[in-house]
Protein backbone atom coordinates (compact mmCIF):
# COMPACT_ATOMS: atom_id res chain seq x y z
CA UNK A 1 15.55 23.97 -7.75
CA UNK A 2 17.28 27.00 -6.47
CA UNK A 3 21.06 27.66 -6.72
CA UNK A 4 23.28 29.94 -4.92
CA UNK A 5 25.01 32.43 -6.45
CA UNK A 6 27.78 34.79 -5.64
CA UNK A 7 28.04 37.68 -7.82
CA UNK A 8 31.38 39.49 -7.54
CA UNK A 9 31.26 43.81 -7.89
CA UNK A 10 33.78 46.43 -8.09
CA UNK A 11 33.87 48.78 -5.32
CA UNK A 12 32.68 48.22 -1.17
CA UNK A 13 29.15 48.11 -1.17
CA UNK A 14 27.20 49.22 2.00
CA UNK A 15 25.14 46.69 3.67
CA UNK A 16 22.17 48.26 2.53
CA UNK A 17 21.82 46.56 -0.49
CA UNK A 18 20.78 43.47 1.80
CA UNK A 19 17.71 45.35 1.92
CA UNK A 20 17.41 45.04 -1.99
CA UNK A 21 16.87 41.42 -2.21
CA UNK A 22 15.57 38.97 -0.10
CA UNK A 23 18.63 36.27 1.17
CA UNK A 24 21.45 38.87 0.09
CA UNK A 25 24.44 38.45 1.66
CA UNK A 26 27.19 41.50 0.80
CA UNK A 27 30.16 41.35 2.28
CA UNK A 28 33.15 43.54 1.64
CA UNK A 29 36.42 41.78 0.25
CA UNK A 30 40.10 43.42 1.07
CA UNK A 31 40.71 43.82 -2.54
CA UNK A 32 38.05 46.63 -2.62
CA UNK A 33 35.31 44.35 -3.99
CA UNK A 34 32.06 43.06 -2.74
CA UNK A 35 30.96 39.50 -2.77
CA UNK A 36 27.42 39.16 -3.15
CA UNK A 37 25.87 35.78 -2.15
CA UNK A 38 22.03 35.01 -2.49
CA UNK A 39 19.88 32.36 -3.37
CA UNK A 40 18.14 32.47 -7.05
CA UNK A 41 15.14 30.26 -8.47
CA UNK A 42 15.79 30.39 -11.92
CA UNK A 43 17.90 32.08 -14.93
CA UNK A 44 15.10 34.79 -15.07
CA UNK A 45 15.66 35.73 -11.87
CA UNK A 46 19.39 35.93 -12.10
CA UNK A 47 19.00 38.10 -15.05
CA UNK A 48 16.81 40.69 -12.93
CA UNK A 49 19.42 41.01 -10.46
CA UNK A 50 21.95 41.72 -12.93
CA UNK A 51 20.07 44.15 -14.79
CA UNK A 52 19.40 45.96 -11.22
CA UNK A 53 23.07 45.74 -10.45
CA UNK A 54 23.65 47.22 -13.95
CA UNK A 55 21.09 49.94 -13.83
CA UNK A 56 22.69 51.14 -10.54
CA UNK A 57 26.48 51.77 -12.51
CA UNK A 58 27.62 48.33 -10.22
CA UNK A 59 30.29 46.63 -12.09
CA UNK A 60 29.91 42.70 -12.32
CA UNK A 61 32.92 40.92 -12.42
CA UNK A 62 31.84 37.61 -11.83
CA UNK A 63 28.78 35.72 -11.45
CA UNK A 64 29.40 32.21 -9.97
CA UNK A 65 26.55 29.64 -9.20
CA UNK A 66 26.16 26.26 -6.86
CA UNK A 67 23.53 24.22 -6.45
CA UNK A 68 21.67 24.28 -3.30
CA UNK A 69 21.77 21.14 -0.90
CA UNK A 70 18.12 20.42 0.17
């Protein structure tokens, strides 16, 4: 079952990084963070988009996941 996640980063990332994974959402927050929302099958996966967040110097200050309604 997939869940959606929103993973919260320091610093206004460009919409580019939509381009990065499939179903990204990035949007911009006034506080001068980003709010990344996306849809992840499993704890593997989540993992890989952390570890790509991290090897790009992103900060992660949250990671926050739903389930999906089918």
């Amino acid at each position: 079952m997939q869940q959606i996640y929103q993973i919260r980063v320091k610093g206004i990332l460009n919409a580019e990084w939509s381009e990065c994974f499939e179903g990204l959402i990035v949007e911009a927050q006034a506080d001068g963070e980003t709010l990344l929302t996306l849809p992840v099958v499993d704890q593997t996966c989540l993992r890989g988009i952390v570890t790509r967040l991290w090897d790009r110097n992103v900060t992660v200050i949250s990671v926050l996941g739903t389930e999906m309604e089918e």
